[in-house]
PDB file of N, CA and C in Angstrom:
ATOM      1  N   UNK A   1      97.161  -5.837   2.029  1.00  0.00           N
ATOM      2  CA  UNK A   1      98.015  -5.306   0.978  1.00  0.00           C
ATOM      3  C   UNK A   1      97.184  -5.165  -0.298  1.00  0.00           C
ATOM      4  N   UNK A   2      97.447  -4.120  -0.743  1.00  0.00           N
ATOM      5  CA  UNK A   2      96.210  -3.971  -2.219  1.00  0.00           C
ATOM      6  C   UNK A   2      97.309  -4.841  -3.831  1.00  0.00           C
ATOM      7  N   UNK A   3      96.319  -5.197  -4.334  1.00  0.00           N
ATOM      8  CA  UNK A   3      96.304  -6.614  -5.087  1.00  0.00           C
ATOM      9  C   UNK A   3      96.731  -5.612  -6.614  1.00  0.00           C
ATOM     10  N   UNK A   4      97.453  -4.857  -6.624  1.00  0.00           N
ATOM     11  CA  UNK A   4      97.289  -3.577  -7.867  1.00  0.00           C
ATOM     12  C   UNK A   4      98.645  -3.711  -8.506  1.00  0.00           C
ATOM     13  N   UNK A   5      98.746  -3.880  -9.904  1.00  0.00           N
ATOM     14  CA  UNK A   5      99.433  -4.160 -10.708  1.00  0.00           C
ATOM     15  C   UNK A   5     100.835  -3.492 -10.311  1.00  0.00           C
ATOM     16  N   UNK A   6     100.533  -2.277  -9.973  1.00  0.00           N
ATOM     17  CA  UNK A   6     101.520  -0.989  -9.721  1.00  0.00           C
ATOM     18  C   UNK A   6     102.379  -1.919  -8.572  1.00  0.00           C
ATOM     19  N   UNK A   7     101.770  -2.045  -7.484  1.00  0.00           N
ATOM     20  CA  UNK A   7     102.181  -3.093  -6.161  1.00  0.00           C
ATOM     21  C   UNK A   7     102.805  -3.981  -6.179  1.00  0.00           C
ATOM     22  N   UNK A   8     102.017  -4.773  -7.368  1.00  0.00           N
ATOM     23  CA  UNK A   8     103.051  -6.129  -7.921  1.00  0.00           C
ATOM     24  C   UNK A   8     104.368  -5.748  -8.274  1.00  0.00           C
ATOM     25  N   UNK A   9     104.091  -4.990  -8.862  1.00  0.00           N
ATOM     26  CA  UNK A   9     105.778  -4.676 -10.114  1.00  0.00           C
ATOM     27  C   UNK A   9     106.728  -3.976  -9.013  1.00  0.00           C
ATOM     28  N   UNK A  10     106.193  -2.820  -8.222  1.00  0.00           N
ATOM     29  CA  UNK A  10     106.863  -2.404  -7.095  1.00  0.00           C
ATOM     30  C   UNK A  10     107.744  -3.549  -6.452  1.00  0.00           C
ATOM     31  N   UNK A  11     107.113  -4.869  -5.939  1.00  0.00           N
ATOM     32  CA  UNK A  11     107.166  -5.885  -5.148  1.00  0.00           C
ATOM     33  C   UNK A  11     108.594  -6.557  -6.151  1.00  0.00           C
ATOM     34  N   UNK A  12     108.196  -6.635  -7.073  1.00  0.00           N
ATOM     35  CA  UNK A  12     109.373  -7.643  -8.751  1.00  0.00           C
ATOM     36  C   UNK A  12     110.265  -6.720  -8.447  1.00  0.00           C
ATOM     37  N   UNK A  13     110.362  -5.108  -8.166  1.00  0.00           N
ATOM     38  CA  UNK A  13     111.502  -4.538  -8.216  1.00  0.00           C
ATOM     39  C   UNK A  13     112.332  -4.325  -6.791  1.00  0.00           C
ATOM     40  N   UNK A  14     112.104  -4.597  -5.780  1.00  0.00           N
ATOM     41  CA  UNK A  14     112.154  -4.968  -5.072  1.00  0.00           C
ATOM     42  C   UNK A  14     113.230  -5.987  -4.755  1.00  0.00           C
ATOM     43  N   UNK A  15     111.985  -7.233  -4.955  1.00  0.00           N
ATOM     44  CA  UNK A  15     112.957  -8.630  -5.040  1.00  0.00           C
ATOM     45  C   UNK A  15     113.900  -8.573  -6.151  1.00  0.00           C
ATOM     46  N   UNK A  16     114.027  -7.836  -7.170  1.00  0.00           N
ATOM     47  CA  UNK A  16     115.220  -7.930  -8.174  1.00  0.00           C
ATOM     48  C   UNK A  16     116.345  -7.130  -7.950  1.00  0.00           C
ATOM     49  N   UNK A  17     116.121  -5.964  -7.100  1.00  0.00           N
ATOM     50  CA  UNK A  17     117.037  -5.086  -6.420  1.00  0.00           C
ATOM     51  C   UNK A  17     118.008  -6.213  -5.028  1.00  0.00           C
ATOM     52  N   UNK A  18     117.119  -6.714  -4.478  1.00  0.00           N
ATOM     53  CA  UNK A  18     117.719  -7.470  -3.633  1.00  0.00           C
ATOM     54  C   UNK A  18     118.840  -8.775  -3.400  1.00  0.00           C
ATOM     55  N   UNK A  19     117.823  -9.842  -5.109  1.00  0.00           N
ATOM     56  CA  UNK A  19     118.890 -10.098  -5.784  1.00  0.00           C
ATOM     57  C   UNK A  19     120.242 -10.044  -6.168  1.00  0.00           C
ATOM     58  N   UNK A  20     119.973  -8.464  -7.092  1.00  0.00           N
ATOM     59  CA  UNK A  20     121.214  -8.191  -7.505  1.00  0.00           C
ATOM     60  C   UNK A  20     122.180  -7.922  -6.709  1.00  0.00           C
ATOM     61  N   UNK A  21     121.873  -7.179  -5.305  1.00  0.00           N
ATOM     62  CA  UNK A  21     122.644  -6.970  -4.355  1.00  0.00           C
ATOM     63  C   UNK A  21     123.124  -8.351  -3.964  1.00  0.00           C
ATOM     64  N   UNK A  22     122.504  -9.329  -3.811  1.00  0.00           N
ATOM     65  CA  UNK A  22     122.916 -10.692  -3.381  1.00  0.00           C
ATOM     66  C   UNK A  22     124.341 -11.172  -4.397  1.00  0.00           C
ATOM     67  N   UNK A  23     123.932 -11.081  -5.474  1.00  0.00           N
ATOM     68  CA  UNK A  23     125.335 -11.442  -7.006  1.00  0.00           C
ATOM     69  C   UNK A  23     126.249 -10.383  -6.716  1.00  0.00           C
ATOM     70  N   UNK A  24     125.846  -9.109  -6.327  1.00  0.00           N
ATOM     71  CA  UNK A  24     127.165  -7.985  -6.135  1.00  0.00           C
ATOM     72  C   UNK A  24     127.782  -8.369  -5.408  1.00  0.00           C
ATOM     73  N   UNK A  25     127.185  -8.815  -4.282  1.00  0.00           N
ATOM     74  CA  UNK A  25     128.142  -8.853  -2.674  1.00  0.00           C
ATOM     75  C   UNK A  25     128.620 -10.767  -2.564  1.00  0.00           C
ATOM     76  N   UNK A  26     128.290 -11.199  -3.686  1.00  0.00           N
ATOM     77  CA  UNK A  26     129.187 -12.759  -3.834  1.00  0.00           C
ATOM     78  C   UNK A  26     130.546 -12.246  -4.655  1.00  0.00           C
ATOM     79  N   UNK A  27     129.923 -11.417  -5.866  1.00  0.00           N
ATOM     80  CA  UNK A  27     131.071 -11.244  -7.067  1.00  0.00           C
ATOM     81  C   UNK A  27     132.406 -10.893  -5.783  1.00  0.00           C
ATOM     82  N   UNK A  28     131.737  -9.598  -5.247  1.00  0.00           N
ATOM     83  CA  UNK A  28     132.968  -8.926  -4.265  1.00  0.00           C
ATOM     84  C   UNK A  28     133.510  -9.874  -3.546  1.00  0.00           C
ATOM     85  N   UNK A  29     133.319 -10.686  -2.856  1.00  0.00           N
ATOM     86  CA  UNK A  29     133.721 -11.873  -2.084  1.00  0.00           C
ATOM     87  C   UNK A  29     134.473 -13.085  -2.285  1.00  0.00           C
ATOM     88  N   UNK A  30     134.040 -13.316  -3.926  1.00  0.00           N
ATOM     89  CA  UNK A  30     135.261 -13.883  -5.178  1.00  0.00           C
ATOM     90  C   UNK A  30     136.837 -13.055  -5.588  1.00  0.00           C
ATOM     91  N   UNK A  31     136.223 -11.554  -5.630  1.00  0.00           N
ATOM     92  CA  UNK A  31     137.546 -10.500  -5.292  1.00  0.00           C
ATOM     93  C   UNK A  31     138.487 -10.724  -4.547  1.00  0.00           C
ATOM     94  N   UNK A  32     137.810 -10.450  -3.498  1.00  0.00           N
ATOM     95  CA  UNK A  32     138.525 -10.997  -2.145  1.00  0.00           C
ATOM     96  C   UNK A  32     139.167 -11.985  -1.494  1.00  0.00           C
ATOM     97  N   UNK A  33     138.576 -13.312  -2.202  1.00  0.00           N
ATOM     98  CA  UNK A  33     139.014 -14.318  -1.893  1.00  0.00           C
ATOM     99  C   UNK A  33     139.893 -15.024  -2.967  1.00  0.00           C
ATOM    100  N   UNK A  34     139.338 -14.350  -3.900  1.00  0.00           N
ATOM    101  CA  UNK A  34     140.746 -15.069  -5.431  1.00  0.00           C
ATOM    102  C   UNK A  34     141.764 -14.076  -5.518  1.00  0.00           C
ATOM    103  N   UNK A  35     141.971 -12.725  -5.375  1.00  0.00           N
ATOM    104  CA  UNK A  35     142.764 -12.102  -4.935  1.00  0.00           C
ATOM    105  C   UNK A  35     143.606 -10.817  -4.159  1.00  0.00           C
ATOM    106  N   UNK A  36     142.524 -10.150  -3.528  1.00  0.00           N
ATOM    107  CA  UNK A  36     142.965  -9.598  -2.294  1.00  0.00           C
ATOM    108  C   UNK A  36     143.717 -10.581  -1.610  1.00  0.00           C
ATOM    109  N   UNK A  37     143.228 -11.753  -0.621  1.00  0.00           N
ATOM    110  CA  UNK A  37     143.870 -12.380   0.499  1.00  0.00           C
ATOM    111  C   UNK A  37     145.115 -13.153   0.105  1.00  0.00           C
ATOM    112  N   UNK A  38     144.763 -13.978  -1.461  1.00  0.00           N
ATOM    113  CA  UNK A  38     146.524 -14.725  -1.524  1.00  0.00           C
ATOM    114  C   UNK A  38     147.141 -13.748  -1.754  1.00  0.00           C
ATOM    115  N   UNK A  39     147.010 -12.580  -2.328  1.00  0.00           N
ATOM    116  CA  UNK A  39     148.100 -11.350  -2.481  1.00  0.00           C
ATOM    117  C   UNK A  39     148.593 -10.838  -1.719  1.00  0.00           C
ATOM    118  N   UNK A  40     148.362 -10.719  -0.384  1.00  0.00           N
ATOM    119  CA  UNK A  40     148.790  -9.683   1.084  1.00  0.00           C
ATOM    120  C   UNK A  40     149.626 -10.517   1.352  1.00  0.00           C
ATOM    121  N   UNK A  41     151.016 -10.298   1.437  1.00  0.00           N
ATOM    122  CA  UNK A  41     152.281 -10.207   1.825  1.00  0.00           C
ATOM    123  C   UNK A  41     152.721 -10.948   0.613  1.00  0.00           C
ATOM    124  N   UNK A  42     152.363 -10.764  -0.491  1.00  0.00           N
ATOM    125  CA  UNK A  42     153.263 -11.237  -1.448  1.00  0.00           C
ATOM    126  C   UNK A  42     153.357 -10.277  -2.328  1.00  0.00           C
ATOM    127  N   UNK A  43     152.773  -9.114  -2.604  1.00  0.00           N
ATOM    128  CA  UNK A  43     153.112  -8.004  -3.212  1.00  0.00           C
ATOM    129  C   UNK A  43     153.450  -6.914  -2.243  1.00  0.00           C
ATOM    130  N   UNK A  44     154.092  -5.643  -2.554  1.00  0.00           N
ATOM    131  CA  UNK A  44     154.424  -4.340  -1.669  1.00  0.00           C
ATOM    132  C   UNK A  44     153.029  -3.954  -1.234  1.00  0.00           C
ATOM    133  N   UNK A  45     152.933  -3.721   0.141  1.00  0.00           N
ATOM    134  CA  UNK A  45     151.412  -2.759   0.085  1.00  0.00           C
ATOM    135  C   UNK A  45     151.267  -2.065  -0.739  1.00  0.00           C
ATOM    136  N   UNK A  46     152.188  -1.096  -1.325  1.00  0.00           N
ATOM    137  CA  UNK A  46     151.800   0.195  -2.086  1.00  0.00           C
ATOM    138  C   UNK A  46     150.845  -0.134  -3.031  1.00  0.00           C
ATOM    139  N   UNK A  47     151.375  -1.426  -4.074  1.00  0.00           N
ATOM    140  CA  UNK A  47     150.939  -1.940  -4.835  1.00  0.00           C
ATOM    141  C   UNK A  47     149.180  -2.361  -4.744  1.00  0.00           C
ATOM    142  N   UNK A  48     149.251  -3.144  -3.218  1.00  0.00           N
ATOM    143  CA  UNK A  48     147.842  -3.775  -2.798  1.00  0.00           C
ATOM    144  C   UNK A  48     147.029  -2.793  -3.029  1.00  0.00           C
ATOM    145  N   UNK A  49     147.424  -1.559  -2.311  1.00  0.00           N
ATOM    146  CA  UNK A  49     146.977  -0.686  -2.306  1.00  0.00           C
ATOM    147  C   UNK A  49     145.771  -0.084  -3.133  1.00  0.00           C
ATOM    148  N   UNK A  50     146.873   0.709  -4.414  1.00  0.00           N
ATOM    149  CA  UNK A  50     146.701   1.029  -6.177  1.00  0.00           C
ATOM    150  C   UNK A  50     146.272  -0.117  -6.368  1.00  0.00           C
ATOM    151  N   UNK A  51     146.423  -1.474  -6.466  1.00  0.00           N
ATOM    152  CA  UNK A  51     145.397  -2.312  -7.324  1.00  0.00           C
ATOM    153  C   UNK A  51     143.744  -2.670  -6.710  1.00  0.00           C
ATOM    154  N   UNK A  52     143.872  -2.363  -5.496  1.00  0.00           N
ATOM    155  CA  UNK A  52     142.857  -3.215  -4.701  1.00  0.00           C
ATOM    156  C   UNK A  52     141.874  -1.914  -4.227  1.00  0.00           C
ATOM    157  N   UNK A  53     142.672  -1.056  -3.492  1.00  0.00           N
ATOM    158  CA  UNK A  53     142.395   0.208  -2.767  1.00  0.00           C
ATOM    159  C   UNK A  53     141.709  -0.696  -1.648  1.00  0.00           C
ATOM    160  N   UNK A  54     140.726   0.162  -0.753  1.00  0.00           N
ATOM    161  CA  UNK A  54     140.345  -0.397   0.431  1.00  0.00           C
ATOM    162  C   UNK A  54     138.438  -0.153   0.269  1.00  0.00           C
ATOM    163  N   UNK A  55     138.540   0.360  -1.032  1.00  0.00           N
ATOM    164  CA  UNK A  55     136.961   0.339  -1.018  1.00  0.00           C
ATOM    165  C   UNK A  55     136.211  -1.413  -1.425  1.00  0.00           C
ATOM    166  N   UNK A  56     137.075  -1.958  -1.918  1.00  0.00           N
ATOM    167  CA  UNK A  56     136.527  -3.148  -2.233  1.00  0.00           C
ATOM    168  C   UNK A  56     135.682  -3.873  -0.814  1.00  0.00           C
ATOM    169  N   UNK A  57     136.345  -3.662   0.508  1.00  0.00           N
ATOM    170  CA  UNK A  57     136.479  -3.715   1.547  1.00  0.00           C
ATOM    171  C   UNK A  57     134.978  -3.390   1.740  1.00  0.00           C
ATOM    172  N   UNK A  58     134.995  -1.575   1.568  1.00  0.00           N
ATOM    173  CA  UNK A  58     134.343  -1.229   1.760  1.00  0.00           C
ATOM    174  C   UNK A  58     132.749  -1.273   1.329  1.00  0.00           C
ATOM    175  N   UNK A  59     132.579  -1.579  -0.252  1.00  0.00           N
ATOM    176  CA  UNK A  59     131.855  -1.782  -0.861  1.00  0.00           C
ATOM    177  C   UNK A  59     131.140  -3.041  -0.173  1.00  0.00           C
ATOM    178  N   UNK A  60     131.768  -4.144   0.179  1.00  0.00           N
ATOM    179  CA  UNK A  60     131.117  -5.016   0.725  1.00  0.00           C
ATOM    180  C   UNK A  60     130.388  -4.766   1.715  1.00  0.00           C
ATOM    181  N   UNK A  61     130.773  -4.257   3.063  1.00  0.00           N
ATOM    182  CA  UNK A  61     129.990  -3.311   3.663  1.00  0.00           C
ATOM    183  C   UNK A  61     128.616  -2.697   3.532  1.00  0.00           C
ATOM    184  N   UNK A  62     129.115  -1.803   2.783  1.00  0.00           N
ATOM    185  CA  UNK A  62     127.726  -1.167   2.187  1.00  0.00           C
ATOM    186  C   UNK A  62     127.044  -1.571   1.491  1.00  0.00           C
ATOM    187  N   UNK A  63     127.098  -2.873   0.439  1.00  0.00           N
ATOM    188  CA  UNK A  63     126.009  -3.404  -0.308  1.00  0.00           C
ATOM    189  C   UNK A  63     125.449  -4.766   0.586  1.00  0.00           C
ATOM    190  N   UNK A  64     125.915  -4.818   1.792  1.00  0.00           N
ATOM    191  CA  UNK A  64     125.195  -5.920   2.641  1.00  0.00           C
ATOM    192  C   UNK A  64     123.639  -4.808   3.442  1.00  0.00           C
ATOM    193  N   UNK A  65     124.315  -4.079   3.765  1.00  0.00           N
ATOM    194  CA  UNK A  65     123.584  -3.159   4.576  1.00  0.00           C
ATOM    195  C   UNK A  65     122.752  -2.360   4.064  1.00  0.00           C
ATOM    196  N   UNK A  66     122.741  -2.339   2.298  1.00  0.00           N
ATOM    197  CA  UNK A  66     121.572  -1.856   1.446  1.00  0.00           C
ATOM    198  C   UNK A  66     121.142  -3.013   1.253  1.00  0.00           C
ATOM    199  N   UNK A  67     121.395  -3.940   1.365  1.00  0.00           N
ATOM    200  CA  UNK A  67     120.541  -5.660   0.887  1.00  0.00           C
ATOM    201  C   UNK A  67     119.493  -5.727   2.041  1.00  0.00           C
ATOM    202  N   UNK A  68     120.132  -5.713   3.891  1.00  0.00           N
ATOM    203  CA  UNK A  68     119.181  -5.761   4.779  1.00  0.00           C
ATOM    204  C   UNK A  68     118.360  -4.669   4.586  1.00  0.00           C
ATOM    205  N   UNK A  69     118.258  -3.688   4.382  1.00  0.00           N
ATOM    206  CA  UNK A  69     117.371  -2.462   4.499  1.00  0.00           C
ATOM    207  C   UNK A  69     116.497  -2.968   2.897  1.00  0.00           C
ATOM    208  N   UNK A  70     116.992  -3.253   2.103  1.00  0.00           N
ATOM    209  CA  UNK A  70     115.567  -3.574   0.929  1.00  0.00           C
ATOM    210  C   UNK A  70     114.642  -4.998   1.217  1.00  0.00           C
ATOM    211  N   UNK A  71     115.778  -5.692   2.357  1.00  0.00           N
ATOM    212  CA  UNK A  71     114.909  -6.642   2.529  1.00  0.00           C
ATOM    213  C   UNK A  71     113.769  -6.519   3.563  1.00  0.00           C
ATOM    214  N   UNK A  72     114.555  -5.655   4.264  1.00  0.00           N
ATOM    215  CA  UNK A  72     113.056  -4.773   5.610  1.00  0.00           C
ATOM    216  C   UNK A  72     111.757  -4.786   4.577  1.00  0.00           C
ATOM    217  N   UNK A  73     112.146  -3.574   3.122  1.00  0.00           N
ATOM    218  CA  UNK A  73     110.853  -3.413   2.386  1.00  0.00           C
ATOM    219  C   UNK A  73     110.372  -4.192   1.405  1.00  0.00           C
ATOM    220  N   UNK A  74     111.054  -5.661   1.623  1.00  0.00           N
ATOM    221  CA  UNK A  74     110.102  -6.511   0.756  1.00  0.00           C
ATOM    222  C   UNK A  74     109.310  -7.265   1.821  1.00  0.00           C
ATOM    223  N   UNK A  75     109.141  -6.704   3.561  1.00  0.00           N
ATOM    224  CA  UNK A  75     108.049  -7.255   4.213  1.00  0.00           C
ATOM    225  C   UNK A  75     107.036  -6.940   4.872  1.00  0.00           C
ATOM    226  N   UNK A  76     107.054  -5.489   3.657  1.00  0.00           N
ATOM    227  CA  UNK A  76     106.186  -4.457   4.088  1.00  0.00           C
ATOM    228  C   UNK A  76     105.227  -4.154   2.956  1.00  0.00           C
ATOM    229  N   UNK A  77     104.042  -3.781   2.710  1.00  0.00           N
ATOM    230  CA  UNK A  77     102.762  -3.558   1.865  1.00  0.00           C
ATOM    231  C   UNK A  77     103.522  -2.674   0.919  1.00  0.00           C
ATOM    232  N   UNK A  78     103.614  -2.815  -0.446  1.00  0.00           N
ATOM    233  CA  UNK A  78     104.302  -1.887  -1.345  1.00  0.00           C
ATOM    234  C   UNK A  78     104.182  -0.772  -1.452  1.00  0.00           C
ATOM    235  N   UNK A  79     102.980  -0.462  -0.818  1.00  0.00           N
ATOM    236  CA  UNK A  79     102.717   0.849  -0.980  1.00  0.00           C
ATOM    237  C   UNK A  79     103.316   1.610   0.286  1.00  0.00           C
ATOM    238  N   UNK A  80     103.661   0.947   1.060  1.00  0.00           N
ATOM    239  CA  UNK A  80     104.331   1.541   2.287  1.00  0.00           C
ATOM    240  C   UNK A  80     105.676   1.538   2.037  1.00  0.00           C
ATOM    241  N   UNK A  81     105.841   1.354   1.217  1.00  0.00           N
ATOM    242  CA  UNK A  81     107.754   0.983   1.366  1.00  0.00           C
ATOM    243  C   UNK A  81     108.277   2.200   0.652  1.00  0.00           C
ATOM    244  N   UNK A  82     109.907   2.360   1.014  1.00  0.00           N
ATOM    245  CA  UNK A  82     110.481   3.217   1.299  1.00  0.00           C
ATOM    246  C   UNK A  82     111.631   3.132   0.461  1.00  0.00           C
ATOM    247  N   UNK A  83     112.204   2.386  -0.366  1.00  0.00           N
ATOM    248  CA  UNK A  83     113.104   1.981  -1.315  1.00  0.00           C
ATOM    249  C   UNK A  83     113.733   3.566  -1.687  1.00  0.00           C
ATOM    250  N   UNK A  84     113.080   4.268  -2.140  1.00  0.00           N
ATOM    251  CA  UNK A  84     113.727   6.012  -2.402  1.00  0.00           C
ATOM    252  C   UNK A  84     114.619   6.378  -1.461  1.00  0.00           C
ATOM    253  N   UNK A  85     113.741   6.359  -0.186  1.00  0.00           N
ATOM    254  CA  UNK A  85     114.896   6.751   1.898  1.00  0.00           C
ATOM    255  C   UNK A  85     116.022   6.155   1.602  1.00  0.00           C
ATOM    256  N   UNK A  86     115.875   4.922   1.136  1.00  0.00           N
ATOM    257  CA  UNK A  86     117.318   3.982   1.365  1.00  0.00           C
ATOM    258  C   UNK A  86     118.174   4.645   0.641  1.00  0.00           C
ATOM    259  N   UNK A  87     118.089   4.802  -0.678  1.00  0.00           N
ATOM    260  CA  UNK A  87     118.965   5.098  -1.399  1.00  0.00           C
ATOM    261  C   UNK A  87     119.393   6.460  -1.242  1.00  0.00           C
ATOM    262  N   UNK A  88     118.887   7.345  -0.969  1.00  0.00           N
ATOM    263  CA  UNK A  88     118.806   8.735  -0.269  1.00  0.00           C
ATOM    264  C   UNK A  88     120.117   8.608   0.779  1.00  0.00           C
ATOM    265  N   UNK A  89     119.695   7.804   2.270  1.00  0.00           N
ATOM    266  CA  UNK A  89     120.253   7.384   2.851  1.00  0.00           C
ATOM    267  C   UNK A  89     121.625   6.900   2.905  1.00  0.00           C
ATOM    268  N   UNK A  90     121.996   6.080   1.755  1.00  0.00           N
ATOM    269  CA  UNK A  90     123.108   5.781   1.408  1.00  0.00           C
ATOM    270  C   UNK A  90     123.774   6.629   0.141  1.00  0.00           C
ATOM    271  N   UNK A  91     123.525   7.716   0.091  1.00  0.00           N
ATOM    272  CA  UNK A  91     123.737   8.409  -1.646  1.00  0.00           C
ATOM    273  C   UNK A  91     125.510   8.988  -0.726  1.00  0.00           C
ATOM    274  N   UNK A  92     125.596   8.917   0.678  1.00  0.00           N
ATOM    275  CA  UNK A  92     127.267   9.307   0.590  1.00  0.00           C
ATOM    276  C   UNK A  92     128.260   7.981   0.154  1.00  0.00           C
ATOM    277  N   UNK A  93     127.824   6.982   0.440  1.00  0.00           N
ATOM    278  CA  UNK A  93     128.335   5.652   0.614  1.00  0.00           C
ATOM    279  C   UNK A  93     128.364   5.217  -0.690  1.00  0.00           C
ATOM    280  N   UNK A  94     127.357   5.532  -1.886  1.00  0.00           N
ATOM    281  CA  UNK A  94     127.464   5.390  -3.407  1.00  0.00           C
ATOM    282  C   UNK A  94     128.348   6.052  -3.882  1.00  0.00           C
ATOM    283  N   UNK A  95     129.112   7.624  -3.133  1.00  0.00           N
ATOM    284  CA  UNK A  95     130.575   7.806  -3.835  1.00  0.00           C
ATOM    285  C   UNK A  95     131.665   7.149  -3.701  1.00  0.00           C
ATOM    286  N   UNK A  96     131.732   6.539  -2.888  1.00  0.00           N
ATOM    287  CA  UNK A  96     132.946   5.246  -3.189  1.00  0.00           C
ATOM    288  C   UNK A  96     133.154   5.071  -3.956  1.00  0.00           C
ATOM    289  N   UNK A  97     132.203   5.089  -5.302  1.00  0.00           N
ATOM    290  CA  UNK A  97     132.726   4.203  -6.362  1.00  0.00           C
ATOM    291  C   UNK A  97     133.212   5.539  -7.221  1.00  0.00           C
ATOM    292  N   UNK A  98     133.063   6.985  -7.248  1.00  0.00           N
ATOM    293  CA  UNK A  98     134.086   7.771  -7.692  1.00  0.00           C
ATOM    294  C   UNK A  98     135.187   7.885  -7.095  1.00  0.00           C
ATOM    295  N   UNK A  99     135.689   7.608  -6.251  1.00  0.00           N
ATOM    296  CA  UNK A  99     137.520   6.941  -5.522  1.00  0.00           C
ATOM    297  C   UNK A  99     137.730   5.697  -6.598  1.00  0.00           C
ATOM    298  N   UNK A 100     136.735   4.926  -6.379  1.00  0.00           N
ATOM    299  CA  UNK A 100     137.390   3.528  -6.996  1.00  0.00           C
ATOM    300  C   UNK A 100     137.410   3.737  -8.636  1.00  0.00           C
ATOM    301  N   UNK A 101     137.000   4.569  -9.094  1.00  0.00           N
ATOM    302  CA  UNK A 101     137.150   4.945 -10.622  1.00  0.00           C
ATOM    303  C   UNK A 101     138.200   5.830 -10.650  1.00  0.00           C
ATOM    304  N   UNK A 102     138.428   6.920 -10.055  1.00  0.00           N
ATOM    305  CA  UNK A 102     139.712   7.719  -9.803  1.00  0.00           C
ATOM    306  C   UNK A 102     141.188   6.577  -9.720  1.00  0.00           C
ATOM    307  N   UNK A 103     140.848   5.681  -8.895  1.00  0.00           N
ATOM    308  CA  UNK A 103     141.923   5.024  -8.468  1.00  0.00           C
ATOM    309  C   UNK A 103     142.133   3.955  -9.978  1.00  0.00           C
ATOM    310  N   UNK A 104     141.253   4.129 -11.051  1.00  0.00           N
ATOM    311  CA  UNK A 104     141.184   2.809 -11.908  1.00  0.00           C
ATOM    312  C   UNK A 104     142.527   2.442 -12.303  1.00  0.00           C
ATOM    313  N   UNK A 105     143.009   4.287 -13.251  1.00  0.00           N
ATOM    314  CA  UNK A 105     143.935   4.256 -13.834  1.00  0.00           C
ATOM    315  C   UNK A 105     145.091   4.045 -13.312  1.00  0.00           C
ATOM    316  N   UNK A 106     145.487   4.274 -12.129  1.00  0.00           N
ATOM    317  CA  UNK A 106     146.736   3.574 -11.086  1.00  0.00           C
ATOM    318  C   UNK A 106     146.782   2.672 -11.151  1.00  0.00           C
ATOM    319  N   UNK A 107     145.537   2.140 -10.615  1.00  0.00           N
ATOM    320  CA  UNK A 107     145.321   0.617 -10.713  1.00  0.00           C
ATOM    321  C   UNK A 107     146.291  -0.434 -11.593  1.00  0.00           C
ATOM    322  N   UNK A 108     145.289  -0.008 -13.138  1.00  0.00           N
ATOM    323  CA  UNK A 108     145.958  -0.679 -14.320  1.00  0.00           C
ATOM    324  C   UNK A 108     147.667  -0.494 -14.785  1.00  0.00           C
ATOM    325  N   UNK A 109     147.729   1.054 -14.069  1.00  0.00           N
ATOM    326  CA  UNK A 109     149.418   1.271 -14.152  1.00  0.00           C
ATOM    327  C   UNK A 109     150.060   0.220 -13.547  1.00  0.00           C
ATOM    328  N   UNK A 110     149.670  -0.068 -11.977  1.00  0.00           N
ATOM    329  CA  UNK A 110     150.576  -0.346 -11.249  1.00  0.00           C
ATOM    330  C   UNK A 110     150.723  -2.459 -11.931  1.00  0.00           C
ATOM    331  N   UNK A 111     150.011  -2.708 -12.507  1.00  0.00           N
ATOM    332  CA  UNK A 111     149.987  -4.373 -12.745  1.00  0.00           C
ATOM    333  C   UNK A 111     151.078  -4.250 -13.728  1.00  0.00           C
TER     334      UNK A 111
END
């Protein structure tokens, strides 16, 4: 692996991308568990629905499965890695979060 500043920092962004995916996909899981699950059958679905939608769901999903794929390229020579593909790769799965912004204002209606 070449020892080059560029490599290093590649490598820091990397492990800090991976990270953050690690704090995203706990935060979501605090969601889920403080209130998606005590809420299901104690509010109307409709409601669950508009407040929750099903991307939260989903989001978890997909930021596990961009976490394994950046972690593939933090065990690979920096200069070989592929971090751009991924995100490429997943650029349909990053519109989710224009549904879940569409859905905001319901959201806040429906509470």
């Amino acid at each position: 692996m070449a020892d080059t500043k560029a490599a290093r920092n590649r490598k820091l962004a990397i492990t800090e991308l991976i990270n953050t995916e690690d704090s995203y996909i706990n935060d979501l899981r605090i969601i889920e568990n403080l209130f998606i699950v005590p809420l299901k059958g104690k509010i109307p679905v409709s409601d669950s629905k508009a407040v929750f939608t099903d991307t939260i769901e989903q989001f978890s999903v997909f930021h596990q499965q961009l976490k394994e794929n950046l972690r593939d390229q933090d065990t690979i020579p920096p200069e070989d890695s592929t971090v751009g593909a991924i995100f490429l790769k997943y650029a349909d799965f990053i519109k989710l979060y224009t549904t879940y912004v569409t859905n905001m204002e319901l959201s806040v209606k429906t509470r």
